[in-house]
N, C-alpha and C. Protein backbone atom coordinates (compact mmCIF):
# COMPACT_ATOMS: atom_id res chain seq x y z
N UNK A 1 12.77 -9.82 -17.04
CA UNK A 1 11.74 -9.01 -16.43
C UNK A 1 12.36 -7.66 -16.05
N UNK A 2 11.85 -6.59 -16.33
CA UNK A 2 12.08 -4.86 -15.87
C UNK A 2 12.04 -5.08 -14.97
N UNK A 3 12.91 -3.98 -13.91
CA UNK A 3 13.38 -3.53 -12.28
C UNK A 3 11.95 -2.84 -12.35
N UNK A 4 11.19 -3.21 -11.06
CA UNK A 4 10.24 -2.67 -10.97
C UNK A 4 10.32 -0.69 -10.53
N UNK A 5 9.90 0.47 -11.09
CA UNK A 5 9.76 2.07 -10.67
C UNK A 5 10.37 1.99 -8.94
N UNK A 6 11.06 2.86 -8.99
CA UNK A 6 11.65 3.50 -7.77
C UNK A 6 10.32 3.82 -6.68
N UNK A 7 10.37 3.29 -5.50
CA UNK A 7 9.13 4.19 -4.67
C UNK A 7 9.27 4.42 -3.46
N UNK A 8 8.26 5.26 -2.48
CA UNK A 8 9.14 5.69 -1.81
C UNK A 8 8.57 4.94 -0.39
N UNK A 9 8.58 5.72 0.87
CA UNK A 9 8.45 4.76 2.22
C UNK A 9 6.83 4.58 1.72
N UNK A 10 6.14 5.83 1.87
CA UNK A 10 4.69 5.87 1.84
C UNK A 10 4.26 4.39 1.01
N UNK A 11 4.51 4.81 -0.43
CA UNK A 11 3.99 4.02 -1.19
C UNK A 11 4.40 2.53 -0.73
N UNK A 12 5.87 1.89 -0.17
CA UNK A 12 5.53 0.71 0.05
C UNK A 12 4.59 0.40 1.09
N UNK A 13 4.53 1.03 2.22
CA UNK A 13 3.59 0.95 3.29
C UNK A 13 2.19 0.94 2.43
N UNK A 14 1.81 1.35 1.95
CA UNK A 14 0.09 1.24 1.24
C UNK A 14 0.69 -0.07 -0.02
N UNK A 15 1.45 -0.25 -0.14
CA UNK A 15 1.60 -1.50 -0.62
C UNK A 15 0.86 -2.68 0.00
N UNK A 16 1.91 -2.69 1.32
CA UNK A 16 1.68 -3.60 2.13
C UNK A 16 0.27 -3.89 2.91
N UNK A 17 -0.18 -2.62 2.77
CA UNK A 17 -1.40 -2.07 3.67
C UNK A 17 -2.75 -2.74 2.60
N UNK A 18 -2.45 -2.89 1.49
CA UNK A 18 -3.31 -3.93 0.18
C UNK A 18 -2.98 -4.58 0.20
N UNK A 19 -1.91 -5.32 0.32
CA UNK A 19 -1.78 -6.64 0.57
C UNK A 19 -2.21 -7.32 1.61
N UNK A 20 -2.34 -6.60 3.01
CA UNK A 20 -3.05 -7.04 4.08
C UNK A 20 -4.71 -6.84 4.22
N UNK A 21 -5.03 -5.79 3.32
CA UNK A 21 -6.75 -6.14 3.48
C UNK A 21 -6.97 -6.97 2.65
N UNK A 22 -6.39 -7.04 1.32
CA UNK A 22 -6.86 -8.33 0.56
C UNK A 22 -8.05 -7.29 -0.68
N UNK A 23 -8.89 -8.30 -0.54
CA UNK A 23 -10.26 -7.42 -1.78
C UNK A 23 -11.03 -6.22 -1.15
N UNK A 24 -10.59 -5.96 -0.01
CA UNK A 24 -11.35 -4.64 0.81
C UNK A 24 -10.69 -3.67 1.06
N UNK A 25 -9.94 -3.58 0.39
CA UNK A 25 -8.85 -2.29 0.37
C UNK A 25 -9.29 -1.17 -0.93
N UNK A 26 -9.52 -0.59 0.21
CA UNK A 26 -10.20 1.35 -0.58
C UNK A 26 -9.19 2.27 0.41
N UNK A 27 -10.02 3.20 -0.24
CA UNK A 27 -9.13 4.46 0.42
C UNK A 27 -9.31 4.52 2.37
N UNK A 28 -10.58 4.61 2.61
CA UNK A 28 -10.61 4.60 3.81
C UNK A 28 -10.13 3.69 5.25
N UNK A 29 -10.35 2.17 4.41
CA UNK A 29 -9.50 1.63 5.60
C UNK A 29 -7.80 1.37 5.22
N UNK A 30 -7.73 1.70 4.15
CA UNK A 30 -5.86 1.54 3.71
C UNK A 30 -5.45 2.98 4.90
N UNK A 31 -6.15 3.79 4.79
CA UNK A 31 -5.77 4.77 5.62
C UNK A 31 -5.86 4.39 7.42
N UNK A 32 -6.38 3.93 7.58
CA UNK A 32 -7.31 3.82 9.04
C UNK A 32 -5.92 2.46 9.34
N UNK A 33 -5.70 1.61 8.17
CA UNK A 33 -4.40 0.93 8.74
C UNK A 33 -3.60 1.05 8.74
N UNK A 34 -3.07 1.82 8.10
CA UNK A 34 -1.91 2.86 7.98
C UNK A 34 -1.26 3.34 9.23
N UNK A 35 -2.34 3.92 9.73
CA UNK A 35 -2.52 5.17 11.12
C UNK A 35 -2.18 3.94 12.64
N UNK A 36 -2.76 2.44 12.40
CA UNK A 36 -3.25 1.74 13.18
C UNK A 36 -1.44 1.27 13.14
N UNK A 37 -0.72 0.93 12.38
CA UNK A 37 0.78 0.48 12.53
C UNK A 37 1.87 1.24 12.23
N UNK A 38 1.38 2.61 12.04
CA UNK A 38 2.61 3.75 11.91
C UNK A 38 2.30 4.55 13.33
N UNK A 39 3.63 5.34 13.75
CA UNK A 39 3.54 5.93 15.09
C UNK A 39 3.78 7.31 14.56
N UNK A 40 4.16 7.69 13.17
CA UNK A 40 3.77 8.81 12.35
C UNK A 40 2.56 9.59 12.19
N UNK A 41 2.10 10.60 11.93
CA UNK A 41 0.68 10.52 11.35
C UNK A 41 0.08 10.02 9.73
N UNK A 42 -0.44 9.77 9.31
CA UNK A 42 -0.73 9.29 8.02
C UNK A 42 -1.96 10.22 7.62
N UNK A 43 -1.63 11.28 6.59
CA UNK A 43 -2.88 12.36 6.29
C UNK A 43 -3.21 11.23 4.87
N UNK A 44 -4.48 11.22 4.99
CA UNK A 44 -5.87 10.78 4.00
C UNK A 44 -5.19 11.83 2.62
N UNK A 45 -4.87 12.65 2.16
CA UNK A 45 -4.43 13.22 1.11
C UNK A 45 -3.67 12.44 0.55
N UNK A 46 -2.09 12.00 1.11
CA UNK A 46 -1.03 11.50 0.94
C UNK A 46 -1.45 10.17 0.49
N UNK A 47 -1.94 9.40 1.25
CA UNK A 47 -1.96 7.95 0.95
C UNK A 47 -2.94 8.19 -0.58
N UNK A 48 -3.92 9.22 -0.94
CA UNK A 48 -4.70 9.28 -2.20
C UNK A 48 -3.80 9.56 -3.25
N UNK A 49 -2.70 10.22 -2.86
CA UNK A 49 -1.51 10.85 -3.60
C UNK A 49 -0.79 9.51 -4.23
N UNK A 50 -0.57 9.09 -3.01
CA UNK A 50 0.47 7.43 -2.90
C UNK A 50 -0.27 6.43 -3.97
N UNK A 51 -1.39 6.59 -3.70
CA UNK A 51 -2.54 5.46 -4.49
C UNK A 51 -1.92 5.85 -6.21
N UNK A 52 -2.57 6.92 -6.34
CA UNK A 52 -2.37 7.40 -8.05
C UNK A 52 -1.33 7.00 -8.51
N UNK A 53 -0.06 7.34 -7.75
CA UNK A 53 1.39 7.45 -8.54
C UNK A 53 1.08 5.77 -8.38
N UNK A 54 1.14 4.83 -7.41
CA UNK A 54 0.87 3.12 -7.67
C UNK A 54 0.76 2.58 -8.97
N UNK A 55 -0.58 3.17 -8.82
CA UNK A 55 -1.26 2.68 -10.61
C UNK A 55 -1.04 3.48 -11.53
N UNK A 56 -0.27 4.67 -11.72
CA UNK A 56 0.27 5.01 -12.45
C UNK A 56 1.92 4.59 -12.75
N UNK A 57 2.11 4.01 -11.96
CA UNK A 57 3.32 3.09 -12.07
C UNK A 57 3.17 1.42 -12.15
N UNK A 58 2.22 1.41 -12.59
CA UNK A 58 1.39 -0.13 -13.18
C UNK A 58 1.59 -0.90 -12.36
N UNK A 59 1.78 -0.82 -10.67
CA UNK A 59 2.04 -1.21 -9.60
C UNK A 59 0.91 -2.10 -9.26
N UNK A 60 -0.17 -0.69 -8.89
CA UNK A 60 -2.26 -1.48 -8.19
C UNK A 60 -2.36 -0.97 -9.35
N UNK A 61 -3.52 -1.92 -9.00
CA UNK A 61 -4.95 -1.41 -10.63
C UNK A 61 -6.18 -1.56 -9.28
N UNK A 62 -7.32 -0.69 -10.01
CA UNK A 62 -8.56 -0.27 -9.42
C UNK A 62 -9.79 -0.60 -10.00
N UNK A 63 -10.48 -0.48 -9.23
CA UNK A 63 -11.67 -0.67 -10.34
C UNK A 63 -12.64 0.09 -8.92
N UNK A 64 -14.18 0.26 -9.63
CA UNK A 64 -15.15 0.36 -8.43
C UNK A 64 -15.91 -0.09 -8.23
N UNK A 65 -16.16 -0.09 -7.17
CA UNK A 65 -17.66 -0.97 -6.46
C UNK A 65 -18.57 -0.56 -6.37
N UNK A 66 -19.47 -1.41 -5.95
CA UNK A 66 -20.89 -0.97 -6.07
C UNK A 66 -21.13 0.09 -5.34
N UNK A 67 -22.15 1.55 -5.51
CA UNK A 67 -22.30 2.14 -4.77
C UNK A 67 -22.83 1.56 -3.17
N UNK A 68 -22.32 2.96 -2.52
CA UNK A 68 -22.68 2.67 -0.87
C UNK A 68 -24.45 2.49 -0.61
N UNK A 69 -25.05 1.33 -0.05
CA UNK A 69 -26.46 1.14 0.43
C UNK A 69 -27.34 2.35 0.73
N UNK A 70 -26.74 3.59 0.61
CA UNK A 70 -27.52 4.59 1.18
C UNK A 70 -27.95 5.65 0.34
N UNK A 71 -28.80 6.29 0.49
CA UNK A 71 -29.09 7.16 -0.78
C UNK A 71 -28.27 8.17 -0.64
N UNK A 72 -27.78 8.25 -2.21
CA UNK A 72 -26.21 9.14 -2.38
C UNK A 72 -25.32 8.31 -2.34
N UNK A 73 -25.47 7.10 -1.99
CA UNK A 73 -23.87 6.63 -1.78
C UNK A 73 -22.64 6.59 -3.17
N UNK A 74 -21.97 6.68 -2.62
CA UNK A 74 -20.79 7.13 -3.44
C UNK A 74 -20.13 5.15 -3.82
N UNK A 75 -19.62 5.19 -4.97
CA UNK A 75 -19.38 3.79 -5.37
C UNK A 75 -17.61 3.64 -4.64
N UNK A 76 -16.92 2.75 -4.37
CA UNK A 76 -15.66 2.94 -4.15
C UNK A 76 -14.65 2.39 -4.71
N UNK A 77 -13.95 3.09 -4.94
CA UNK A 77 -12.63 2.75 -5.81
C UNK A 77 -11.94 1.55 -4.70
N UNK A 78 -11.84 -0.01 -5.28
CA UNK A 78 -11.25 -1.11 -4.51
C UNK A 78 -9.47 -0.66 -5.26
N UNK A 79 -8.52 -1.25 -4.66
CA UNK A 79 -7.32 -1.10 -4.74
C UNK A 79 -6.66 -3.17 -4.67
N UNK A 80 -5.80 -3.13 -6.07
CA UNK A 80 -5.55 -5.16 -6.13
C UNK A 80 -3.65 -4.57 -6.65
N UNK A 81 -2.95 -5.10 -5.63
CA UNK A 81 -1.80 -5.23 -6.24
C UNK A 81 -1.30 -6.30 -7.64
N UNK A 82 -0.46 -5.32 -8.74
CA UNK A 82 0.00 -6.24 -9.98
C UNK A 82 0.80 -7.07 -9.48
N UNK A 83 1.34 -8.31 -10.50
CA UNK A 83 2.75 -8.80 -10.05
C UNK A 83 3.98 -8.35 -9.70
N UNK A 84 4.32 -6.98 -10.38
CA UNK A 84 5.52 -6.33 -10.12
C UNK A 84 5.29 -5.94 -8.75
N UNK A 85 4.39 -5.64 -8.12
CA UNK A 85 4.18 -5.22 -6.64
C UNK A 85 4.61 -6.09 -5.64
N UNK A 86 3.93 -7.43 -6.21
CA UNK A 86 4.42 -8.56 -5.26
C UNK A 86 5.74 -8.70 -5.74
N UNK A 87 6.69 -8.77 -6.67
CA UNK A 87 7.92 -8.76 -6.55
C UNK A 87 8.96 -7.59 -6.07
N UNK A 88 7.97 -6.54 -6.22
CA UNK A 88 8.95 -5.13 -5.35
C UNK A 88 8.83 -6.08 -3.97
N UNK A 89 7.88 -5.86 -3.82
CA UNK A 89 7.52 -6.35 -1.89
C UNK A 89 8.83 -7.85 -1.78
N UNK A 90 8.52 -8.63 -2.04
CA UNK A 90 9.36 -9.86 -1.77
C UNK A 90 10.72 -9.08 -1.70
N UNK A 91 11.36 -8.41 -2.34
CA UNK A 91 12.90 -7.97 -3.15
C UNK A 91 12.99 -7.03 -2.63
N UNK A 92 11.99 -6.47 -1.65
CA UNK A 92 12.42 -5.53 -0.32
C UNK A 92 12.50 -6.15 0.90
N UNK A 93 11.47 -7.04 1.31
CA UNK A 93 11.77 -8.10 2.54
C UNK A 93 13.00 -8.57 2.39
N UNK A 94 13.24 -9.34 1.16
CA UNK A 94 14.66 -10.09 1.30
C UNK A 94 15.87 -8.79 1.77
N UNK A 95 15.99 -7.45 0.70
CA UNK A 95 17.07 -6.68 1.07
C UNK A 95 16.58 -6.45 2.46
N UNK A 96 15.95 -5.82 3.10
CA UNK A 96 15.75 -5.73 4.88
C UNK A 96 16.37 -6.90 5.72
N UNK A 97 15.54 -7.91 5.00
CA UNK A 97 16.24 -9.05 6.51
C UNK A 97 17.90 -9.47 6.13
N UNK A 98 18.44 -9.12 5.14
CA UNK A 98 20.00 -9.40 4.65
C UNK A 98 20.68 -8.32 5.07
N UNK A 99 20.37 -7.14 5.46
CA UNK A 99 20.83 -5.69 5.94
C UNK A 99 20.29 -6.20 7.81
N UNK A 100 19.71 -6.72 7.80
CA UNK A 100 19.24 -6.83 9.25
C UNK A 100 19.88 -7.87 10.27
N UNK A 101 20.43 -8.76 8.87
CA UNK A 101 21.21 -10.04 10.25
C UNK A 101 22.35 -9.30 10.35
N UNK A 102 22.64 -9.92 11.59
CA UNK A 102 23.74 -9.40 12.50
C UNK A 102 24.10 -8.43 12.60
N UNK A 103 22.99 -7.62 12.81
CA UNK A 103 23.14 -6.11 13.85
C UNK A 103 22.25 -6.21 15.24
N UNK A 104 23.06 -5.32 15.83
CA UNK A 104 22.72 -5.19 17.17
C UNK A 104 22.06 -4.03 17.92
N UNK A 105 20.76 -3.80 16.96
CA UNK A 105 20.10 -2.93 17.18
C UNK A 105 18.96 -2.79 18.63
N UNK A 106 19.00 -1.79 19.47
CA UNK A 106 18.33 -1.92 20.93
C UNK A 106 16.60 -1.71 20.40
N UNK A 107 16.44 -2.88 20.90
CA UNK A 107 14.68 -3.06 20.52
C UNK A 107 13.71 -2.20 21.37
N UNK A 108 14.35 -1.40 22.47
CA UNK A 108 13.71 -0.36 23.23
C UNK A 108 12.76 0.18 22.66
């Protein structure tokens, strides 16, 4: 199996951030959770930025949904992580918590 594309903080965070909504992950609440567990700011541009290069790195795939109930509504692009995603993600948890035992970092 290929080393999954190099990526960077953003993109794993909206990784993770689809992996935690599950089938309801669009642009607006990937952002809104983003904002909700980073103490950073998270600009709505960036994470749209973050999205593209994803699936252009055969990371997420997209598709859209039904338009919004309202007249005009706009349809929305859903966001589904590939397998290589779930194996970046696993093969970054593991390097973190193996870099993480036995240090004595102040949890302040």
């Amino acid at each position: 199996m290929p080393s999954p594309p190099p990526i960077g903080e953003l993109e794993q965070l909206v990784l993770l951030t689809i992996l935690r909504l599950g089938p309801t992950a669009y642009g607006v609440p990937i952002v809104e959770e983003l904002r909700r567990h980073t103490k950073h700011p998270v600009l709505r541009p960036s994470v749209y930025l973050a999205l593209r290069r994803l699936e252009t790195k055969g990371l997420i795939r997209s598709r859209l949904g039904e338009p919004e109930a309202r007249r005009g509504g706009r349809a929305r692009r859903h966001f589904a992580l590939e397998p290589a995603a779930h194996a970046l993600l696993r093969e970054s948890r593991r390097t973190l918590r193996s870099l993480w035992r036995g240090t004595a970092l102040d949890e302040s």
